[in-house]
C-alpha atoms as a PDB file:
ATOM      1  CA  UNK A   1      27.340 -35.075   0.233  1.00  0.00           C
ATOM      2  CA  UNK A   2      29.487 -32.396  -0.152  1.00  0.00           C
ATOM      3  CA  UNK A   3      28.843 -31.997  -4.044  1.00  0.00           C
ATOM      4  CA  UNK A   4      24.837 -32.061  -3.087  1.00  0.00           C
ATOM      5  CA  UNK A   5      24.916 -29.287  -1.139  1.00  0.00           C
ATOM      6  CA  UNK A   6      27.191 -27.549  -3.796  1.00  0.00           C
ATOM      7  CA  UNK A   7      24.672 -27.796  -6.302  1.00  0.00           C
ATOM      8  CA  UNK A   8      21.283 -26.950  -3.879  1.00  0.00           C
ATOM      9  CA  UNK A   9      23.268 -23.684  -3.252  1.00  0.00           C
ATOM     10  CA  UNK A  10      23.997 -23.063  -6.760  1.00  0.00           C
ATOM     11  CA  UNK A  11      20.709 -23.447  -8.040  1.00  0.00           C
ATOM     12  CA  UNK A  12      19.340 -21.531  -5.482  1.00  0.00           C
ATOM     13  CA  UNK A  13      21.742 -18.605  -6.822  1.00  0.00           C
ATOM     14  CA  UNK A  14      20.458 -19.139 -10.016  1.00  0.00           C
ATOM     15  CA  UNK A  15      16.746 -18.815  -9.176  1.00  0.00           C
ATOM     16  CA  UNK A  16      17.555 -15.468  -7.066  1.00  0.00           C
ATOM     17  CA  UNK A  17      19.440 -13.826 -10.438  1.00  0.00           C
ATOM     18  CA  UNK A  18      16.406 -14.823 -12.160  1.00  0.00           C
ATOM     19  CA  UNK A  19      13.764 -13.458  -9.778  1.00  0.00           C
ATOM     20  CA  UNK A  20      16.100 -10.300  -9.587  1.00  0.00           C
ATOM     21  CA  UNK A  21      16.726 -10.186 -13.572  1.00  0.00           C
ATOM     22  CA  UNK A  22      12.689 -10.297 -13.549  1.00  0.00           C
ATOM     23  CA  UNK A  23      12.003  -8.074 -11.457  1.00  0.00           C
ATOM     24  CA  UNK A  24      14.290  -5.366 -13.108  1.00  0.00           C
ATOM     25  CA  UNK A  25      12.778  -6.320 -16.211  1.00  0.00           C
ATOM     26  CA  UNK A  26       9.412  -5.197 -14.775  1.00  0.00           C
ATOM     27  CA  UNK A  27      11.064  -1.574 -14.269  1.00  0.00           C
ATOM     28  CA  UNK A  28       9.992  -1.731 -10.924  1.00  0.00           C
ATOM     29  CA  UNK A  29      12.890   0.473  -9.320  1.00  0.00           C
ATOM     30  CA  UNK A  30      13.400  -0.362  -5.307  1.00  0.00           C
ATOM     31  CA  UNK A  31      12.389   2.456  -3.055  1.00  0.00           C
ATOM     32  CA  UNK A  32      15.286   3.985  -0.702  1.00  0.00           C
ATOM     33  CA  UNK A  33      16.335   2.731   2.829  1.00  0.00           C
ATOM     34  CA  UNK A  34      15.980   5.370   5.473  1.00  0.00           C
ATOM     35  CA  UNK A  35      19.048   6.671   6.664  1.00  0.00           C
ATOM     36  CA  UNK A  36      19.803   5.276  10.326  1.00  0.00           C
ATOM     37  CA  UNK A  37      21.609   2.229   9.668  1.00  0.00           C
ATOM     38  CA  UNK A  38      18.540  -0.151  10.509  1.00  0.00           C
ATOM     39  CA  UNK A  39      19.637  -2.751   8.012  1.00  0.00           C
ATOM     40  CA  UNK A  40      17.358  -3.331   6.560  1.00  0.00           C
ATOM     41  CA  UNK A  41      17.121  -3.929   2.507  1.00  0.00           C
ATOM     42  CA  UNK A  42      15.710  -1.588   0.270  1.00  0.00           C
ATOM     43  CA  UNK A  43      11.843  -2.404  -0.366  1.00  0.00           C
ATOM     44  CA  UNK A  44      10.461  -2.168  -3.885  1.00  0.00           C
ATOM     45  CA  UNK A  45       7.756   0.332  -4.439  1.00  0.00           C
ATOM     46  CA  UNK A  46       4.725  -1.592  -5.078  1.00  0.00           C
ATOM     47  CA  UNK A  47       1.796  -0.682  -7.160  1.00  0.00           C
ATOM     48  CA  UNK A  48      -1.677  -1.745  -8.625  1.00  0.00           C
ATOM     49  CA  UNK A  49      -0.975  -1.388 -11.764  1.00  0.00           C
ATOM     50  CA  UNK A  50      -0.581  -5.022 -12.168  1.00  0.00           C
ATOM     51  CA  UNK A  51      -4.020  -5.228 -10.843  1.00  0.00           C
ATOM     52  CA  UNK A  52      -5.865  -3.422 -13.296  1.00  0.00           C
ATOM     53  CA  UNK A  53      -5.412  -6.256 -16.417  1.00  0.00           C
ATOM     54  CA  UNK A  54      -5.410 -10.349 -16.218  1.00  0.00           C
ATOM     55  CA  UNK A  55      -2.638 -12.041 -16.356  1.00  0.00           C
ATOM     56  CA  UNK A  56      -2.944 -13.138 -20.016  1.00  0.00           C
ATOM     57  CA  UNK A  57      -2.961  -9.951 -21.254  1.00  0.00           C
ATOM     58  CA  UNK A  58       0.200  -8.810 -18.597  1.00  0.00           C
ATOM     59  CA  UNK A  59       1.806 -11.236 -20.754  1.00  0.00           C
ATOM     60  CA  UNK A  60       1.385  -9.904 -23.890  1.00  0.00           C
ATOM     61  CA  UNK A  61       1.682  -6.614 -22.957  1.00  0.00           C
ATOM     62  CA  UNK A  62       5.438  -7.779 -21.816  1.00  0.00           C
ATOM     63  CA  UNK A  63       5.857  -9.009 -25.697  1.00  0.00           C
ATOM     64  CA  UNK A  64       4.572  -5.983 -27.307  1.00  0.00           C
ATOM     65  CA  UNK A  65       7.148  -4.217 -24.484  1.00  0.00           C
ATOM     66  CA  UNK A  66      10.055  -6.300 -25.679  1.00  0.00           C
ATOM     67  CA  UNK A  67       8.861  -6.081 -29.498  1.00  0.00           C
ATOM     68  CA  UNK A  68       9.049  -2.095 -29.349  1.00  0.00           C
ATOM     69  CA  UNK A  69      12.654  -1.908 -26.735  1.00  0.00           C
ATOM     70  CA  UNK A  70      14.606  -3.021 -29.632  1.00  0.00           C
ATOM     71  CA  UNK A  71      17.605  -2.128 -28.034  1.00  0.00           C
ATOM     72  CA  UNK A  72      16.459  -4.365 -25.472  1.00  0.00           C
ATOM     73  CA  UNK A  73      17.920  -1.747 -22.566  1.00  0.00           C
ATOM     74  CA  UNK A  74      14.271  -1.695 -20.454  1.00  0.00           C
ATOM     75  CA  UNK A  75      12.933   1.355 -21.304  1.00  0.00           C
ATOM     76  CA  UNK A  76      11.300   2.792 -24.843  1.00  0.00           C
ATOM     77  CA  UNK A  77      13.156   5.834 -26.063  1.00  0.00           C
ATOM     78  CA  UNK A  78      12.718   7.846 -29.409  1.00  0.00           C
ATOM     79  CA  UNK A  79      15.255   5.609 -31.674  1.00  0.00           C
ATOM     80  CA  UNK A  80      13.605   2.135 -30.323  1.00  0.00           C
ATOM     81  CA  UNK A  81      10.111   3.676 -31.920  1.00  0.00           C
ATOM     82  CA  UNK A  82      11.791   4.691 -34.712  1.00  0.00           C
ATOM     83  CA  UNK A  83      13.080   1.036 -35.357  1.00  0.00           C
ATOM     84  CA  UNK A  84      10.015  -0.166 -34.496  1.00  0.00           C
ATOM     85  CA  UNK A  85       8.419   2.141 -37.277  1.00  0.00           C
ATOM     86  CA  UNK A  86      10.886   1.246 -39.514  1.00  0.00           C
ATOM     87  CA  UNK A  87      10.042  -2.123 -39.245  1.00  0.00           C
ATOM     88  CA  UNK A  88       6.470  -1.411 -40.489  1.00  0.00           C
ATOM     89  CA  UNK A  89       7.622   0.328 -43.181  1.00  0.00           C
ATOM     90  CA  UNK A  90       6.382   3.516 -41.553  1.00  0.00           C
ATOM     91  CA  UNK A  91       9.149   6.809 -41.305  1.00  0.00           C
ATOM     92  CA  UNK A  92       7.232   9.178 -38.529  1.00  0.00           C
ATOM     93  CA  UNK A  93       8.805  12.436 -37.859  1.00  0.00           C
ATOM     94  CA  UNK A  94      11.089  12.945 -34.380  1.00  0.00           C
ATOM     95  CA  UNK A  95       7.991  15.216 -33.264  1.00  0.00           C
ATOM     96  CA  UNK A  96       5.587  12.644 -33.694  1.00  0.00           C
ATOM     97  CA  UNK A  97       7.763  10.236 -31.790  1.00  0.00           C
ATOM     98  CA  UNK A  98       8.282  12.559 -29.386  1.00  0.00           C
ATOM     99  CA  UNK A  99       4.578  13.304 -28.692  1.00  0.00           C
ATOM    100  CA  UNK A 100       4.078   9.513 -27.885  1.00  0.00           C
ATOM    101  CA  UNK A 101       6.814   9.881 -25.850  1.00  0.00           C
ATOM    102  CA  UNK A 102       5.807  12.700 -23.570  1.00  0.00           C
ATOM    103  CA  UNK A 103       2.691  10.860 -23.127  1.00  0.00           C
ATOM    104  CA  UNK A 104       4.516   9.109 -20.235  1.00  0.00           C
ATOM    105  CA  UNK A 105       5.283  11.548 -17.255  1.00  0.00           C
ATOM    106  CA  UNK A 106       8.669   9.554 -16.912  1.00  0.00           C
ATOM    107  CA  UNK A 107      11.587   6.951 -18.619  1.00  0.00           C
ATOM    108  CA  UNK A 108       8.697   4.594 -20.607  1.00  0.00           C
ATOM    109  CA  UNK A 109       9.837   1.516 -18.797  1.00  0.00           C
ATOM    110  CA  UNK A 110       7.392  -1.638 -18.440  1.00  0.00           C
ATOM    111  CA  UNK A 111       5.513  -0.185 -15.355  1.00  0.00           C
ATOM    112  CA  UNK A 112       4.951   3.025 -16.843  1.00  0.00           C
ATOM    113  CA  UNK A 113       3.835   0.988 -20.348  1.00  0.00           C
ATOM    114  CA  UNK A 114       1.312  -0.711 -18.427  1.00  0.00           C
ATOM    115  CA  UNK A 115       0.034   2.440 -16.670  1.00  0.00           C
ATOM    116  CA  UNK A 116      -0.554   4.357 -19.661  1.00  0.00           C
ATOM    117  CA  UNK A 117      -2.313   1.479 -21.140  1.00  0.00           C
ATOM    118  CA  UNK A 118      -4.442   1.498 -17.978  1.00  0.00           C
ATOM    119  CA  UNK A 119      -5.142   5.224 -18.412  1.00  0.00           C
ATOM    120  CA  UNK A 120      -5.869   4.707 -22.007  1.00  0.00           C
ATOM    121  CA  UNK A 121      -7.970   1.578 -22.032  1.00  0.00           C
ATOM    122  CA  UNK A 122     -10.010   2.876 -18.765  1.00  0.00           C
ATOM    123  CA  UNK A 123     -13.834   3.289 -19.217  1.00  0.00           C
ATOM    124  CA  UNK A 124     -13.695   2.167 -22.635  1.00  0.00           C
ATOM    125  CA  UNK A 125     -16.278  -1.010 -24.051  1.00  0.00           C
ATOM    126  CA  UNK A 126     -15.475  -4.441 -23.943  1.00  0.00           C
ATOM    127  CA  UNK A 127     -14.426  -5.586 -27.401  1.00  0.00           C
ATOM    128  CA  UNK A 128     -17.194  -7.781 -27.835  1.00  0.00           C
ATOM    129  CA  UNK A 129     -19.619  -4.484 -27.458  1.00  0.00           C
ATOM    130  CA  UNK A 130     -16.970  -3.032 -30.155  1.00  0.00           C
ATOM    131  CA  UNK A 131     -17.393  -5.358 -32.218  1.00  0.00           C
ATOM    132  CA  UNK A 132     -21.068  -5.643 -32.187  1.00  0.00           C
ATOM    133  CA  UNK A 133     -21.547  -1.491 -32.746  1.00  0.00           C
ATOM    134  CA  UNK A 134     -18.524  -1.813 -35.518  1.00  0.00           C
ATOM    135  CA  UNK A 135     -21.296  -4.652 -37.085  1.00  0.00           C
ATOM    136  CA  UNK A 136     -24.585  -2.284 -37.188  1.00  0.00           C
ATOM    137  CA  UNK A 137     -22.689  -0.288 -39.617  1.00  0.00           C
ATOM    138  CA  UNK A 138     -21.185  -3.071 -41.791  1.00  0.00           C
ATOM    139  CA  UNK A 139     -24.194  -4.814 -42.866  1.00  0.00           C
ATOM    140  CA  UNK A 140     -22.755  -6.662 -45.751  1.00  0.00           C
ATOM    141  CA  UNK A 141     -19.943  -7.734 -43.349  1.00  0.00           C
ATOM    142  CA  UNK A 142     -17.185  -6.357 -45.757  1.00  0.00           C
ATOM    143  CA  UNK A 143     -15.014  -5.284 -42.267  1.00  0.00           C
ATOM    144  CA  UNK A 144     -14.614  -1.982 -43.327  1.00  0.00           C
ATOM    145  CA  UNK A 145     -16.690   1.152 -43.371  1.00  0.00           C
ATOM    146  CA  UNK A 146     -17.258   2.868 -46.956  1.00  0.00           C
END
């Protein structure tokens, strides 16, 4: 019986370092605890962010994260685009990296990712209504403009 409970608690240790592994992942950074010795444990700072796309595309949002943080530390910085670049065959300058950069007001971490897509994808078309204006100039359906 012993050995059972062993292994219930261990598991359950596992599951919390992967919920807080997770979580840090997300770049979600806890807020403070008040000074006055209430006890209580520091609350993360929550946000709508997540709100703003389905799930799905969350999801690959978190793989095009992970593709670009080559250095797999959490947050985008100059060389991980320049790797990334690299990778596409494609040398940009440090100032053009750095323009994409100052894009976000803070550390490019997955939160802040996701919020700039927000910002950027905001009040544009659906892609099917894209895709259907793209088609009234490509008559001969060559998918590309001349």
């Amino acid at each position: 019986m012993g050995d059972e409970v062993k292994e219930k608690k261990e598991k359950k240790e596992k599951k919390e370092k992967k919920e807080k592994k997770e979580k840090t992942e997300d770049g979600d950074a806890p807020k403070e605890e008040k000074s006055g010795g209430s006890g209580k444990r520091a609350q993360r700072a929550t946000s709508n962010v997540f709100g703003m796309f389905p799930q799905n595309q969350i999801q690959e949002f978190k793989e095009a994260f992970t593709l670009i943080d080559q250095n797999r530390d959490g947050f985008i910085d100059i060389e991980d685009l320049k790797d990334m670049y690299a990778s596409l065959g494609r040398t940009p300058g440090d100032k053009e990296l750095k323009e994409m950069l100052d894009e976000s007001p803070g550390p490019l971490n997955f939160t802040m990712f996701i919020n700039l897509f927000g910002e950027k994808l905001n009040g544009t078309d659906p892609e099917d209504a894209l895709r259907n204006a793209f088609a009234s100039f490509d008559p001969g359906n060559k998918r590309y403009l001349e």
